[in-house]
N, C-alpha and C. Protein backbone atom coordinates (compact mmCIF):
# COMPACT_ATOMS: atom_id res chain seq x y z
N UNK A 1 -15.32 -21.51 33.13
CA UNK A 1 -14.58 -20.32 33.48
C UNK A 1 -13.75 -19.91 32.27
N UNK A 2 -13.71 -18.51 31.74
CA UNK A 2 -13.13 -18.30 30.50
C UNK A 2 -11.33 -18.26 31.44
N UNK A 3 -10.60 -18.57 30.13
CA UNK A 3 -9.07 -18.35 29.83
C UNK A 3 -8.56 -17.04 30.68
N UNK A 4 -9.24 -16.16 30.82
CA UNK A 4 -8.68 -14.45 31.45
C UNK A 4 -8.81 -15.12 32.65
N UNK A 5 -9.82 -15.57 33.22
CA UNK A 5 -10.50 -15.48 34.63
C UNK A 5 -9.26 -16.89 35.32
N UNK A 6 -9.38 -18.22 34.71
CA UNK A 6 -8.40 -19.16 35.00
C UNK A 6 -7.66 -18.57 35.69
N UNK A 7 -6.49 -17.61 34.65
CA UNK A 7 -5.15 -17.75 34.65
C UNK A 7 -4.85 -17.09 36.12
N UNK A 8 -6.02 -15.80 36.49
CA UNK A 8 -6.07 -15.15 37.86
C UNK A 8 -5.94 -16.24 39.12
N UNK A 9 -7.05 -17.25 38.65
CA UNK A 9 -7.65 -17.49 39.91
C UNK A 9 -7.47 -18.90 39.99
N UNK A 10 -6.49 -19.50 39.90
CA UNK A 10 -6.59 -21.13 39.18
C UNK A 10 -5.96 -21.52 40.87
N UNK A 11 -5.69 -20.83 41.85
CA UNK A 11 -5.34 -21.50 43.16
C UNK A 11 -6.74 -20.89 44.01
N UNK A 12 -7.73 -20.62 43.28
CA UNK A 12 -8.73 -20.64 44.33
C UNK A 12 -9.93 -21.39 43.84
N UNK A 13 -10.62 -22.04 45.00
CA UNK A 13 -11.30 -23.03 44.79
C UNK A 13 -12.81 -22.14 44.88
N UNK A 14 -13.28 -21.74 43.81
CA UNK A 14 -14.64 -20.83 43.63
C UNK A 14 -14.82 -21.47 42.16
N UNK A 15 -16.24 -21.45 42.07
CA UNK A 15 -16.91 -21.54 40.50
C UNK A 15 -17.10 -20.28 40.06
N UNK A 16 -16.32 -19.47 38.97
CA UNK A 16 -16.74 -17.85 38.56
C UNK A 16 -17.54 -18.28 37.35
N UNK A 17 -18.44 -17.42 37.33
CA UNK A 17 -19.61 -16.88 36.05
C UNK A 17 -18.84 -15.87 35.13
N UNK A 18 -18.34 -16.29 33.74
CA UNK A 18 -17.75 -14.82 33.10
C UNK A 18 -18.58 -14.21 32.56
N UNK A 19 -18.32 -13.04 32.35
CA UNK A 19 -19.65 -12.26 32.02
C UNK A 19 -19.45 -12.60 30.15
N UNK A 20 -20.25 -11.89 29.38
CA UNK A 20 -20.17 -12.42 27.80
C UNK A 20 -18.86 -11.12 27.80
N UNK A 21 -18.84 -10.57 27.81
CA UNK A 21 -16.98 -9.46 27.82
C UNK A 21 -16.24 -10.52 27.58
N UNK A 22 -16.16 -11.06 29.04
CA UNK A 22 -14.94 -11.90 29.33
C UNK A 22 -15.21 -12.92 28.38
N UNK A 23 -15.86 -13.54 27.78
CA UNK A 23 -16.24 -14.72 27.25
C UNK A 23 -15.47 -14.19 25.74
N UNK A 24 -15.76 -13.14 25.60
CA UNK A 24 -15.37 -12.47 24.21
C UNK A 24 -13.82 -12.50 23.93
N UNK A 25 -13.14 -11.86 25.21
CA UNK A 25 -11.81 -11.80 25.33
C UNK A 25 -11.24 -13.34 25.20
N UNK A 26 -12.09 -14.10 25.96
CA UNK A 26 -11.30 -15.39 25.61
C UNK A 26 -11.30 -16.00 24.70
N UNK A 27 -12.19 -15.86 23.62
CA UNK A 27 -12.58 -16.40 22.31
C UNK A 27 -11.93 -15.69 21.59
N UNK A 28 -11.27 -14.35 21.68
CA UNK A 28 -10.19 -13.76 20.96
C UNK A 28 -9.11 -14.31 21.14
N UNK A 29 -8.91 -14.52 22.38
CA UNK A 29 -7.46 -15.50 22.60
C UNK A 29 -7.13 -16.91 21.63
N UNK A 30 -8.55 -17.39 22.04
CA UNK A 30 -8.61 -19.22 21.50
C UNK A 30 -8.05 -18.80 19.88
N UNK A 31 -9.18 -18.13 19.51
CA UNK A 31 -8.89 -17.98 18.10
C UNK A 31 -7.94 -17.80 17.27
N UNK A 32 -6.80 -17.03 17.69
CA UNK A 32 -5.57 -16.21 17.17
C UNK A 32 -4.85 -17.58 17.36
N UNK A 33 -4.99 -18.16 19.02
CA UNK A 33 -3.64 -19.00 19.43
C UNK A 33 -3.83 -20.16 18.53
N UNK A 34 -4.86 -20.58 18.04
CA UNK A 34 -5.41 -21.70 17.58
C UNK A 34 -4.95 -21.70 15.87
N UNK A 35 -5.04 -20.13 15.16
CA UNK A 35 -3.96 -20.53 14.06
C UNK A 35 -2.87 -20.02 13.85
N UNK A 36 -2.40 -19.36 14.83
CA UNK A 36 -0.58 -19.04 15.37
C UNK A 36 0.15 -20.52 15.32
N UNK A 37 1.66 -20.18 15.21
CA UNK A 37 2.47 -20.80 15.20
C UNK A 37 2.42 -22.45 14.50
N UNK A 38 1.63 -22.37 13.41
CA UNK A 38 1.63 -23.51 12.43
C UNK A 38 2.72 -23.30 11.36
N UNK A 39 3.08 -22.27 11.33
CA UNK A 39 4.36 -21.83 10.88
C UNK A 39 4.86 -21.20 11.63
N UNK A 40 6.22 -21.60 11.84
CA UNK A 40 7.15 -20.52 12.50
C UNK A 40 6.84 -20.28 14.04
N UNK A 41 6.70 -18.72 14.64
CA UNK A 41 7.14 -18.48 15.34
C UNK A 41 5.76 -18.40 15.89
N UNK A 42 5.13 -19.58 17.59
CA UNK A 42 3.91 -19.63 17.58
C UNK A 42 3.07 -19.34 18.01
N UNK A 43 3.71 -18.17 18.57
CA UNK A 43 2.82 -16.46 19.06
C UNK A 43 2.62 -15.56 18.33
N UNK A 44 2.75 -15.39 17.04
CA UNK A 44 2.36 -15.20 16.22
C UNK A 44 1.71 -15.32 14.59
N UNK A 45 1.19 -14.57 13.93
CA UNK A 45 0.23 -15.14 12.46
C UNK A 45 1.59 -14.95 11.22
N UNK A 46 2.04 -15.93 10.54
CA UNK A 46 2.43 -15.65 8.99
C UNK A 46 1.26 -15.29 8.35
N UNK A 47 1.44 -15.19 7.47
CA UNK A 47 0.90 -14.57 6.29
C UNK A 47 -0.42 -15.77 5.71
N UNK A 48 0.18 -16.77 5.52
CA UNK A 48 -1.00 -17.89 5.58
C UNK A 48 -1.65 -18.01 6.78
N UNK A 49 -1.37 -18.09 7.66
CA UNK A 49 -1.93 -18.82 9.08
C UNK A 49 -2.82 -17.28 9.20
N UNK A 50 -2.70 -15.74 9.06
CA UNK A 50 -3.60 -14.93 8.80
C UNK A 50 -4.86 -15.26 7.82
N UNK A 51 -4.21 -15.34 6.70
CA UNK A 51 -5.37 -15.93 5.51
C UNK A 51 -6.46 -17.34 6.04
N UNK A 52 -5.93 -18.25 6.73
CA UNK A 52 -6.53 -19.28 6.69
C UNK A 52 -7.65 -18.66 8.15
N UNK A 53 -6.95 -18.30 8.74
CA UNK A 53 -7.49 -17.30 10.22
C UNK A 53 -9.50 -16.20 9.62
N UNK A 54 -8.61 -15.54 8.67
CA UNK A 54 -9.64 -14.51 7.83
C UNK A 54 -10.61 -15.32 6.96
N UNK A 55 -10.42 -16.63 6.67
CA UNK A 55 -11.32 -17.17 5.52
C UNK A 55 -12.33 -18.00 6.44
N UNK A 56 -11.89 -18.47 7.79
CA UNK A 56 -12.46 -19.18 8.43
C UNK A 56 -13.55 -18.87 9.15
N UNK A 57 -13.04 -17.59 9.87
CA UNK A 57 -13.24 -16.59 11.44
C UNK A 57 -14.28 -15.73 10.34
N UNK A 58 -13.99 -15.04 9.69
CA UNK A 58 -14.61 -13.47 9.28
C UNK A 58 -14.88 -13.78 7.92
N UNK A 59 -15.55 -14.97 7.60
CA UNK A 59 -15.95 -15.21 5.77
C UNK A 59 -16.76 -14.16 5.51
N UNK A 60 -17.83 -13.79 6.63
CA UNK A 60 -18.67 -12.38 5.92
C UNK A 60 -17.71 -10.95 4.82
N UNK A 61 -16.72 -11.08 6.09
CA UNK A 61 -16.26 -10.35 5.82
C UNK A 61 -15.58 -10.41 4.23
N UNK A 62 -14.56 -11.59 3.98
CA UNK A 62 -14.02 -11.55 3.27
C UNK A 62 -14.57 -12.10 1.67
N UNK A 63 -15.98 -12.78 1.83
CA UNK A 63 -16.75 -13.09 0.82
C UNK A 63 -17.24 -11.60 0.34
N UNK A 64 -17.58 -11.53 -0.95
CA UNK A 64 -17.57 -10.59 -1.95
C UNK A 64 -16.31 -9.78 -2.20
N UNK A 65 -15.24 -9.99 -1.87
CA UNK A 65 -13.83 -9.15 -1.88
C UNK A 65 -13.40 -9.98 -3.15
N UNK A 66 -13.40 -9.07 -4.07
CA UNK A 66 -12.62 -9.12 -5.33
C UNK A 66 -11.18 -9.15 -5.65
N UNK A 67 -10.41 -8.50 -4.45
CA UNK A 67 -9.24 -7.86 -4.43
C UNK A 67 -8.21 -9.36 -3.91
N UNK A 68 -7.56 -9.67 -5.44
CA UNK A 68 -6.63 -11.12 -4.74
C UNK A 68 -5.43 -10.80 -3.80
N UNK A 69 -5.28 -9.07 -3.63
CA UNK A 69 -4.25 -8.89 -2.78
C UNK A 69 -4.64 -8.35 -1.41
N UNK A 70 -6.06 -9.35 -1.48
CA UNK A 70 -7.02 -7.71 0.07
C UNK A 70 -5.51 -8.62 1.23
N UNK A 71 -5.33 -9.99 1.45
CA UNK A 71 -4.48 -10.63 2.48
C UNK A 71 -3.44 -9.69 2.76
N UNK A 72 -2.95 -9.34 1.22
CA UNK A 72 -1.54 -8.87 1.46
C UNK A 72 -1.12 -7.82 1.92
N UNK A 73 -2.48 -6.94 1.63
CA UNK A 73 -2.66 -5.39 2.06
C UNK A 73 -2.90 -5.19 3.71
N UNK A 74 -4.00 -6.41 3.99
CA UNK A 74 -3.84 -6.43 5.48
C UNK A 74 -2.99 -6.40 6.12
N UNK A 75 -1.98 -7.87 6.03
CA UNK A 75 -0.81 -7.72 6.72
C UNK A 75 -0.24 -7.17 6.60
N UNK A 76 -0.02 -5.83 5.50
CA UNK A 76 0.97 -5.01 5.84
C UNK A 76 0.54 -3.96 6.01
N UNK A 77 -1.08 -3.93 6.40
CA UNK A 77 -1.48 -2.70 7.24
C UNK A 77 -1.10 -2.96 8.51
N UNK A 78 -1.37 -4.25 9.14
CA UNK A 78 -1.04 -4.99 10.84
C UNK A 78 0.24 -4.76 10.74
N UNK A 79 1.08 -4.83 10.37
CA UNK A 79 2.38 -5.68 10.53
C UNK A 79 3.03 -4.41 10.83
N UNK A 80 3.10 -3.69 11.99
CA UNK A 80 3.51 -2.40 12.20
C UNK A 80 4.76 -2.41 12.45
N UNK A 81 5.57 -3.58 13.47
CA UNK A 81 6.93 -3.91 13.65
C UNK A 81 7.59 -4.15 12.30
N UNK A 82 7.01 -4.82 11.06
CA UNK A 82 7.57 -4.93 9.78
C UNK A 82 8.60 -6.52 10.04
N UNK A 83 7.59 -7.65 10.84
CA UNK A 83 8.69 -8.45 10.81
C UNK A 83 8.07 -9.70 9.78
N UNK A 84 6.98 -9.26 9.30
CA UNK A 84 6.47 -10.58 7.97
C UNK A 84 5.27 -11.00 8.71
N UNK A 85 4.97 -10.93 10.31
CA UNK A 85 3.97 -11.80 11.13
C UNK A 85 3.18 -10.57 11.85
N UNK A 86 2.42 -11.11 12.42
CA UNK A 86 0.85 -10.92 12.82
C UNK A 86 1.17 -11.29 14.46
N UNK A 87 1.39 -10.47 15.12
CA UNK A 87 1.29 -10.87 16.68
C UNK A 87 -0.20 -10.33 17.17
N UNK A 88 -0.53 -10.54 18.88
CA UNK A 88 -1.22 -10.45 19.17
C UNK A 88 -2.05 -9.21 19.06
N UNK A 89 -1.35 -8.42 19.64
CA UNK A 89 -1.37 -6.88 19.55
C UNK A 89 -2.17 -6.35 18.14
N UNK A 90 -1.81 -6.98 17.36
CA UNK A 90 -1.34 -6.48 15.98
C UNK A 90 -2.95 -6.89 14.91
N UNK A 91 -2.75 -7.81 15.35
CA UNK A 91 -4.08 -8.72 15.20
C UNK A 91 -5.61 -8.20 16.46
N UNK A 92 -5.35 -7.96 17.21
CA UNK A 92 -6.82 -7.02 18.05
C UNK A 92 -6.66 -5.55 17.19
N UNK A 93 -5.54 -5.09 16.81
CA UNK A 93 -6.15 -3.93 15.89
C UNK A 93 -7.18 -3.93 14.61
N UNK A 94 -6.98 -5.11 14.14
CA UNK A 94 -7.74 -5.73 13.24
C UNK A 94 -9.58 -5.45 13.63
N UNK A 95 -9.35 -6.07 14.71
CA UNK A 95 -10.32 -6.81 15.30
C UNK A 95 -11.34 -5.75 15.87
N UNK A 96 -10.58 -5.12 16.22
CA UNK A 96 -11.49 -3.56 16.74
C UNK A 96 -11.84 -2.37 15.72
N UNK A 97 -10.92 -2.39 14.74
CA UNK A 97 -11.10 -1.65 13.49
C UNK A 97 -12.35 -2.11 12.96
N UNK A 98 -12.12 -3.60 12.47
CA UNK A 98 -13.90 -4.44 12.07
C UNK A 98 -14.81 -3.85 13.26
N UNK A 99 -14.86 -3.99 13.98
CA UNK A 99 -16.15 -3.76 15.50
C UNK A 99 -16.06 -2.08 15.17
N UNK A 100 -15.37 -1.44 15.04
CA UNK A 100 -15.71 0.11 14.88
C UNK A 100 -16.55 0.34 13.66
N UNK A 101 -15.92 -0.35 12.48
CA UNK A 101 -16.95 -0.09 11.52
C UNK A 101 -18.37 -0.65 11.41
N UNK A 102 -18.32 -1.95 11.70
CA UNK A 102 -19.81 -2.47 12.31
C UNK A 102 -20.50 -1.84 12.76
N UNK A 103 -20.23 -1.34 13.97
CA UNK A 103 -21.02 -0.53 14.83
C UNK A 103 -21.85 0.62 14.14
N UNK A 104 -20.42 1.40 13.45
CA UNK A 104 -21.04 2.62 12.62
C UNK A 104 -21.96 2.00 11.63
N UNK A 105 -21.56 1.02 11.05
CA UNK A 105 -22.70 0.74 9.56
C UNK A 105 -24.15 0.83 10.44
N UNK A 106 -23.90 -0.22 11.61
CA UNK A 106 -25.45 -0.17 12.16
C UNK A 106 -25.54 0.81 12.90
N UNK A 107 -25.41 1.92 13.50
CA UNK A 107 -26.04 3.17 14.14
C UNK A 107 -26.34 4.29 12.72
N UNK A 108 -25.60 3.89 11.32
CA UNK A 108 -26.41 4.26 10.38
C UNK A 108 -27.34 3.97 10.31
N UNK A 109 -27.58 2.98 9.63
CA UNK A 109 -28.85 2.06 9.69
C UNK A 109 -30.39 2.44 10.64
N UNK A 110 -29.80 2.48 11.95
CA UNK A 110 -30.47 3.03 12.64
C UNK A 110 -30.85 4.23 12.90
N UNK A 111 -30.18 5.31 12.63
CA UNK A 111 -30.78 6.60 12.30
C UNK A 111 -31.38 6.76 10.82
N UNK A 112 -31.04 6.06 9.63
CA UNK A 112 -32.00 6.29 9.05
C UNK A 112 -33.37 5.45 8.59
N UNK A 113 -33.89 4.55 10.08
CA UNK A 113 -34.86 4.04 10.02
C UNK A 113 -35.36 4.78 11.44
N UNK A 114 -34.55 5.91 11.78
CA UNK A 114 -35.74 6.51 12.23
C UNK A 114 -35.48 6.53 14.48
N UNK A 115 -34.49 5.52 14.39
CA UNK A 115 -34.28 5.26 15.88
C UNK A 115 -33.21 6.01 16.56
């Protein structure tokens, strides 16, 4: 049972099926919570615990990046409150920004092969 579905239903005695959505949402959760608060404050990302997060999670992404300040530019594209960290919120903007452009690269792709 994914993490979303638990937290609902954890006083009822049913086996739930999550759908891959839900499976997604919870693997967004695991992920973030998993390198949050290794510094500091532990609901949210410092600045390393982002980096180590981005090198791990999204190497596609961040392999061929030339730019030794792409980290720094991120977080202070996320960091909309301006408090140094990466909260949850803050961090799914990330996350959906990547999935928007994905998407577009491949529905390029796909119109110009024709589909």
């Amino acid at each position: 049972m994914s993490l979303i579905l638990s937290l609902y239903l954890t006083d009822l005695p049913l086996i739930v099926m999550s759908t891959p959505l839900e499976d997604a949402m919870d693997t967004l959760i695991r992920i973030f919570h998993h390198y949050s608060g290794k510094e500091g404050d532990r609901y949210k990302l410092s600045k390393g615990e982002l980096k180590e997060l981005l090198t791990s999670e999204l190497t596609d992404f961040l392999s061929g990046q030339k730019d030794l300040h792409l980290v720094d530019k991120i977080m202070k594209d996320l960091d909309s409150n301006k408090d140094n960290e990466v909260d949850f919120h803050e961090f799914v903007i990330l996350v959906a920004a990547l999935t928007v452009a994905c998407n577009d690269f491949f529905e390029e792709q796909l119109k110009r092969e024709g589909f």
